[in-house]
Protein backbone atom coordinates (compact mmCIF):
# COMPACT_ATOMS: atom_id res chain seq x y z
CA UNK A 1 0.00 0.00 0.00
CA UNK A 2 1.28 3.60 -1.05
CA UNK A 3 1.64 6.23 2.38
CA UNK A 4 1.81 9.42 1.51
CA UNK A 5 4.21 11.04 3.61
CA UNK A 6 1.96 14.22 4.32
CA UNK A 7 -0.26 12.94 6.49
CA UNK A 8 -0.57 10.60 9.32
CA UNK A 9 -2.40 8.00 9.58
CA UNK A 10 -3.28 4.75 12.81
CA UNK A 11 -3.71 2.43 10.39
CA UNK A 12 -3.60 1.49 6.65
CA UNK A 13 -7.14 2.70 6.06
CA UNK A 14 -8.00 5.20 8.66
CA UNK A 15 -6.37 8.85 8.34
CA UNK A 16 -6.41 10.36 11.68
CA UNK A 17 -8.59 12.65 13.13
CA UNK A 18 -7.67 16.47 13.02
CA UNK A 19 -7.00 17.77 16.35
CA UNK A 20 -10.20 19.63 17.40
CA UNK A 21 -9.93 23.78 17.17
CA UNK A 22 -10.90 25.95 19.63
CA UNK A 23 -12.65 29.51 19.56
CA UNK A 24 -10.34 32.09 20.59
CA UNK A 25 -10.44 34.77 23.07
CA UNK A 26 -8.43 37.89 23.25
CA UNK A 27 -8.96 40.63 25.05
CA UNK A 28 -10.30 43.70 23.64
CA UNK A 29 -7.45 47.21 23.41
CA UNK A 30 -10.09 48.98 24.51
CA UNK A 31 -12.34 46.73 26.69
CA UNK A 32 -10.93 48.92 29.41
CA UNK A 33 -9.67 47.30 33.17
CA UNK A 34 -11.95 44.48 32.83
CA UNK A 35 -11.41 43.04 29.21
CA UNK A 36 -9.41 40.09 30.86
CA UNK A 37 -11.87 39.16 33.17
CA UNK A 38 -14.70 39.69 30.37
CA UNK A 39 -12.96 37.34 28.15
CA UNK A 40 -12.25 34.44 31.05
CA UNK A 41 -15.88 34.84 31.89
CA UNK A 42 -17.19 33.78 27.91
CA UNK A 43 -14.12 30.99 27.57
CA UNK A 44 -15.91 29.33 30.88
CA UNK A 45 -13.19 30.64 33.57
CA UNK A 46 -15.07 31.92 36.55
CA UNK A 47 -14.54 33.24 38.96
CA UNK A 48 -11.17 34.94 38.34
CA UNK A 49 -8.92 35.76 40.83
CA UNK A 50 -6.04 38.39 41.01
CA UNK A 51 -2.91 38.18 43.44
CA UNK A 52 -0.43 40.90 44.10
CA UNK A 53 1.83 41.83 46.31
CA UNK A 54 2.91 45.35 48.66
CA UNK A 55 6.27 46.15 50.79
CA UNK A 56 8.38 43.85 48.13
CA UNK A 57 11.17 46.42 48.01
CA UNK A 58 10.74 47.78 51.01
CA UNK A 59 13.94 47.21 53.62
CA UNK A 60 11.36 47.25 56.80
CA UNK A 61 8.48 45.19 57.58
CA UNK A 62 6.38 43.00 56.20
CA UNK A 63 5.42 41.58 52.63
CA UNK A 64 1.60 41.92 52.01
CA UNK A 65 -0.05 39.87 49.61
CA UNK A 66 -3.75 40.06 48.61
CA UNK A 67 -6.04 37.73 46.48
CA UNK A 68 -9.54 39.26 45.12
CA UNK A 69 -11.99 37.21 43.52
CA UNK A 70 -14.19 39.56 41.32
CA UNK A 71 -17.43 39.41 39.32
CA UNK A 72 -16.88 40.93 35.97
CA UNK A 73 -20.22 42.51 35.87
CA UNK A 74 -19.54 44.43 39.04
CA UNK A 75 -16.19 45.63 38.04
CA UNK A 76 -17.22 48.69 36.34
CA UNK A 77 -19.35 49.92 39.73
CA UNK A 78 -15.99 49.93 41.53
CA UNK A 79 -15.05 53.84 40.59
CA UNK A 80 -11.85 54.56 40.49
CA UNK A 81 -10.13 51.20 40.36
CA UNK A 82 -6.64 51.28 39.24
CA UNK A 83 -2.97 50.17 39.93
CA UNK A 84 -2.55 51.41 43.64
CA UNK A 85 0.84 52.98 42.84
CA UNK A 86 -0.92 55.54 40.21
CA UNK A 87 -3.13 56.54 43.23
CA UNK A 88 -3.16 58.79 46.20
CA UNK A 89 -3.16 57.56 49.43
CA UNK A 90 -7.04 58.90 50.40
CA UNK A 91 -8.09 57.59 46.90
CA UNK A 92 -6.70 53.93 47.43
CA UNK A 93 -8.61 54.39 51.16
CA UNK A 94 -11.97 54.87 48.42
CA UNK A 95 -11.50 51.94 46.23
CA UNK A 96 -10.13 49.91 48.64
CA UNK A 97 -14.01 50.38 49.90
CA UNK A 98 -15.23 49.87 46.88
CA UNK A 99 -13.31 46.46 46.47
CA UNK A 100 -14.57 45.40 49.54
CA UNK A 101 -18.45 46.08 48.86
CA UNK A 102 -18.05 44.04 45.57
CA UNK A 103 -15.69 41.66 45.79
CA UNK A 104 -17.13 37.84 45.64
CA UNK A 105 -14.05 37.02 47.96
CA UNK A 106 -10.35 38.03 48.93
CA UNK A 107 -7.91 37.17 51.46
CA UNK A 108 -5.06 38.84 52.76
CA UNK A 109 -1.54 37.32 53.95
CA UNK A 110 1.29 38.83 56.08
CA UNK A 111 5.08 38.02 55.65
CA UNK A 112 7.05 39.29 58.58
CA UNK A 113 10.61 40.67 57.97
CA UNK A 114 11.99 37.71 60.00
CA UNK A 115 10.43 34.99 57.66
CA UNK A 116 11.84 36.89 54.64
CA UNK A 117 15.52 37.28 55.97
CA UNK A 118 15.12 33.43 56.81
CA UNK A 119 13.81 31.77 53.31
CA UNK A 120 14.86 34.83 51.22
CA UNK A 121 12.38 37.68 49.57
CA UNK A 122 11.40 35.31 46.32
CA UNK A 123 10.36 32.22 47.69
CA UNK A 124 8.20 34.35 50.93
CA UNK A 125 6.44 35.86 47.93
CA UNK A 126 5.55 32.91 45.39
CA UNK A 127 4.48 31.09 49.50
CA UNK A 128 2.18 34.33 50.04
CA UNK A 129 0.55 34.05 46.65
CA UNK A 130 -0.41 30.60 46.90
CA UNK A 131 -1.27 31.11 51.01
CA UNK A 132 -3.62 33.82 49.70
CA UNK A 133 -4.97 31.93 47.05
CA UNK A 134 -5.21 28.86 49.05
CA UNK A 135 -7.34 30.80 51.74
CA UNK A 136 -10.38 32.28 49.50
CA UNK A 137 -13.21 30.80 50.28
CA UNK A 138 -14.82 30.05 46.62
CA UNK A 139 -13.19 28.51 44.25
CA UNK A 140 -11.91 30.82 40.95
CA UNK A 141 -11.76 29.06 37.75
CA UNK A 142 -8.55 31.02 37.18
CA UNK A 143 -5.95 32.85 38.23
CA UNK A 144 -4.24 36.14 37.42
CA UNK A 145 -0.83 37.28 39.03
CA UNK A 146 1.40 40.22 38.44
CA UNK A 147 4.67 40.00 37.20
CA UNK A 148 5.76 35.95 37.03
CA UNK A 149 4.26 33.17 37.03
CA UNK A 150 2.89 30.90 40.34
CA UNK A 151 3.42 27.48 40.09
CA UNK A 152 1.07 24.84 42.22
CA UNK A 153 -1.96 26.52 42.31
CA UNK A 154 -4.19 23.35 41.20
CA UNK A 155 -6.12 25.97 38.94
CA UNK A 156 -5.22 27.49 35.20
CA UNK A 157 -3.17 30.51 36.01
CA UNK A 158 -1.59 33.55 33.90
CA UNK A 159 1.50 35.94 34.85
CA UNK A 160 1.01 39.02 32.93
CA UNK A 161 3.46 41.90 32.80
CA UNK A 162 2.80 45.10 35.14
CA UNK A 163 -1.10 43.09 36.00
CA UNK A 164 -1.77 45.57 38.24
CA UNK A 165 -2.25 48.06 35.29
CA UNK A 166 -4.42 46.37 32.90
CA UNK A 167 -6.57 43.85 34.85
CA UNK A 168 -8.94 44.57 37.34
CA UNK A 169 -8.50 41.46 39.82
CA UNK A 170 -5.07 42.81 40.19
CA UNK A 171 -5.74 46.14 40.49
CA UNK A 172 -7.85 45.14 43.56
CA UNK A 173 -5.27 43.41 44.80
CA UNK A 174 -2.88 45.84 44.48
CA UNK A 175 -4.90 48.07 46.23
CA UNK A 176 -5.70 45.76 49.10
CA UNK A 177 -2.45 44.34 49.71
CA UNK A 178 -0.88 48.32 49.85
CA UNK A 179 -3.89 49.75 51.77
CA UNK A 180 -3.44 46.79 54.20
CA UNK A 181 0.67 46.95 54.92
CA UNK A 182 0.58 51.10 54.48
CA UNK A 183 -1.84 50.97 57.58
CA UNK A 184 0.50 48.14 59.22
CA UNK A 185 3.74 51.09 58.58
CA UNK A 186 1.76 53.81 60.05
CA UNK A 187 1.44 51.27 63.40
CA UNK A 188 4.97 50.64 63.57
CA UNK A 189 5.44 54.61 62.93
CA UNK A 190 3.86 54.70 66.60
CA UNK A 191 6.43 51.77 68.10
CA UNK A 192 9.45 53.34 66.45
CA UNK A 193 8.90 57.11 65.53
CA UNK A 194 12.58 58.05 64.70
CA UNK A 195 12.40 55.74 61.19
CA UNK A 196 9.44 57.65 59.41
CA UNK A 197 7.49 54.50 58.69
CA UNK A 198 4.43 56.89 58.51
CA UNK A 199 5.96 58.38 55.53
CA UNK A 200 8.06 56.19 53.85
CA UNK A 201 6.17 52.99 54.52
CA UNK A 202 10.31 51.23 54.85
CA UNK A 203 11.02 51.65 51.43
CA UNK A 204 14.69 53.34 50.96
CA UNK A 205 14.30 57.06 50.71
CA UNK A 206 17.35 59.45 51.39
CA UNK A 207 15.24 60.20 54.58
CA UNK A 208 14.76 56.49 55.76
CA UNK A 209 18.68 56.16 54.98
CA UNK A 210 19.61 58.59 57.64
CA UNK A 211 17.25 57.49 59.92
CA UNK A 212 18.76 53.77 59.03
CA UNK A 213 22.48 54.99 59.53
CA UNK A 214 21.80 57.48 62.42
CA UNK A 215 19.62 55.12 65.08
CA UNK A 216 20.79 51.55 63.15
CA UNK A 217 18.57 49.10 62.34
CA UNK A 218 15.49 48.09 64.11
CA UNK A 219 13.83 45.04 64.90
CA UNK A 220 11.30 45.07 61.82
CA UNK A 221 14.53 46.08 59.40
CA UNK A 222 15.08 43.11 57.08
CA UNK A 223 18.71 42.31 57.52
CA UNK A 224 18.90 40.21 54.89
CA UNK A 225 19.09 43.67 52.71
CA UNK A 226 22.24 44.84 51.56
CA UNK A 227 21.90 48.14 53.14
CA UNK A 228 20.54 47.09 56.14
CA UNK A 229 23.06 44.58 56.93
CA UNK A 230 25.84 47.29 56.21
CA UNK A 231 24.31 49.37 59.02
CA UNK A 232 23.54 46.34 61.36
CA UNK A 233 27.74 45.86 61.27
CA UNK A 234 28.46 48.64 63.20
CA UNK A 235 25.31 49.43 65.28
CA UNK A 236 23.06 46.51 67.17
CA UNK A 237 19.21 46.35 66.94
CA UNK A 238 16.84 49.06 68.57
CA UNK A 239 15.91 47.71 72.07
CA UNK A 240 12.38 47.58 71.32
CA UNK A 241 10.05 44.13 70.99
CA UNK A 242 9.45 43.81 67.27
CA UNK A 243 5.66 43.96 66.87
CA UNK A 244 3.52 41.18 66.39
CA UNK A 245 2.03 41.38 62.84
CA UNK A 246 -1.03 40.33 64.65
CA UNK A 247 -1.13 43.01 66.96
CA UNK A 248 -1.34 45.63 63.85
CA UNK A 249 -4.93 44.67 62.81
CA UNK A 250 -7.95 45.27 65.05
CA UNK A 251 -10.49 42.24 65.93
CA UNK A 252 -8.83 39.67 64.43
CA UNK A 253 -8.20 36.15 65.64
CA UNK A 254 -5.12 34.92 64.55
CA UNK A 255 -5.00 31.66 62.85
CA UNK A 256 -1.20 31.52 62.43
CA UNK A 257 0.88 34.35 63.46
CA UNK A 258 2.87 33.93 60.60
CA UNK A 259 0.73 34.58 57.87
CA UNK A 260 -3.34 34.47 57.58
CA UNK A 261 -4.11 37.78 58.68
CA UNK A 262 -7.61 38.89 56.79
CA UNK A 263 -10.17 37.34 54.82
CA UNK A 264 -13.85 38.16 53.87
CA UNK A 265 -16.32 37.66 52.20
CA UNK A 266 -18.40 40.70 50.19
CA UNK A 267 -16.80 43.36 52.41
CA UNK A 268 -18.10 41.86 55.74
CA UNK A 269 -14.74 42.05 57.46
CA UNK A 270 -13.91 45.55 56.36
CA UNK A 271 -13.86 46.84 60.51
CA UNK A 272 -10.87 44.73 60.62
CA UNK A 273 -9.02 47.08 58.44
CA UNK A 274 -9.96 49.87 60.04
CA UNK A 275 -6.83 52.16 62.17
């Protein structure tokens, strides 16, 4: 029997099937904050959920990471949603709100400087992401993160570049997770008022230098980072009990003290934000 050698075949008489071919789904240029979410809704991927992270350059206190479960029709009733870094601090308080009123679910985790000086900064944030994830209370159909991808989530998952800016679950996220660790840094402003935590929120600003190389580090400084450490060689710790990351949030009972810090369901845990 003649083959020919351009197709392929599971027997002498039977060509194979063509693989099957699936509709496509791309998100719209201009279907605005919500076109991935759209989209994942019509391919059969709901709920989505987005995961970000705050405090991941910071050199004091703790990563923050956030997962939001959104319904896409909601997503345009949440006013001024965006990336919280294009947003003022009283207008991230106002969507934060608004996340929290719509929101089908989200869940917030909290790294302490400790844990990230211990496993390193990369692995406490891929652990936070899937902690977060792993602690929603429905079940999303997919997953969007910001930045890289997140391995082990037992769900279909998608890393897209700067997230936070183009996808609403993200966005939300984003806003949560800083809203969240910003209100953490203005509690430790009150435990150690010579850093300007308040202001700086332990990122590495000329001011938060001085304060660094005039006082040394203190016991929320992660001394794992390069400038930190540099300090810590020539000056000890500040004599003060690090705090608690528990102790930062109001009415909550902690489940671990390492990590599970909020979680809710359609805003009905917002009072534990509240400081």
């Amino acid at each position: 029997m003649t083959r020919d050698p351009g197709s392929l075949t599971v027997s002498d008489s039977q060509p194979m099937a063509a693989p099957p071919r699936y509709v496509g789904y791309t998100p719209r240029r201009d279907g605005g904050l919500g076109a991935y979410e759209t989209v994942l809704a019509k391919a059969g991927f709901t709920p989505v959920a987005g995961i970000d992270e705050a405090g991941r350059g910071a050199c004091a206190g703790p990563l923050v990471v956030a997962a939001v479960v959104l319904d896409p029709a909601h997503i345009k009733r949440m006013r001024g949603l965006a990336d919280s870094k294009l947003l003022t601090p009283a207008a991230r308080e106002e969507v934060y709100a608004e996340v929290l009123r719509w929101a089908l679910d989200w869940h917030v985790v909290v790294i302490g400087n400790d844990q990230i000086d211990a496993l390193g900064l990369h692995v406490c944030n891929v652990a936070g992401m899937r902690r977060a994830f792993a602690g929603l209370r429905c079940r999303p159909g997919y997953v969007l993160t910001d930045g890289f991808p997140v391995r082990g989530l037992g769900v279909p998952a998608l890393a897209v570049w700067k997230g936070d800016r183009v996808t609403a679950s993200v966005a939300a996220a984003s806003v949560v997770a800083k809203v969240s660790r910003d209100r953490m840094m203005r509690d430790l402003h009150e435990r150690y008022p010579w850093y300007g935590f308040d202001r700086h929120k332990g990122y590495n600003t000329d001011e938060h230098e001085r304060a660094l190389t005039e006082h040394g580090p203190s016991a929320v400084h992660r001394y794992s980072f390069v400038n930190v450490n540099r300090v810590a060689v020539q000056a000890g710790p500040a004599l003060i009990d690090p705090a608690d990351p528990m102790e930062l949030m109001v009415d909550v009972d902690p489940v671990d003290t390492a990590d599970l810090v909020l979680t809710g369901t359609n805003g009905e845990n917002e009072r534990r934000m509240n400081s």
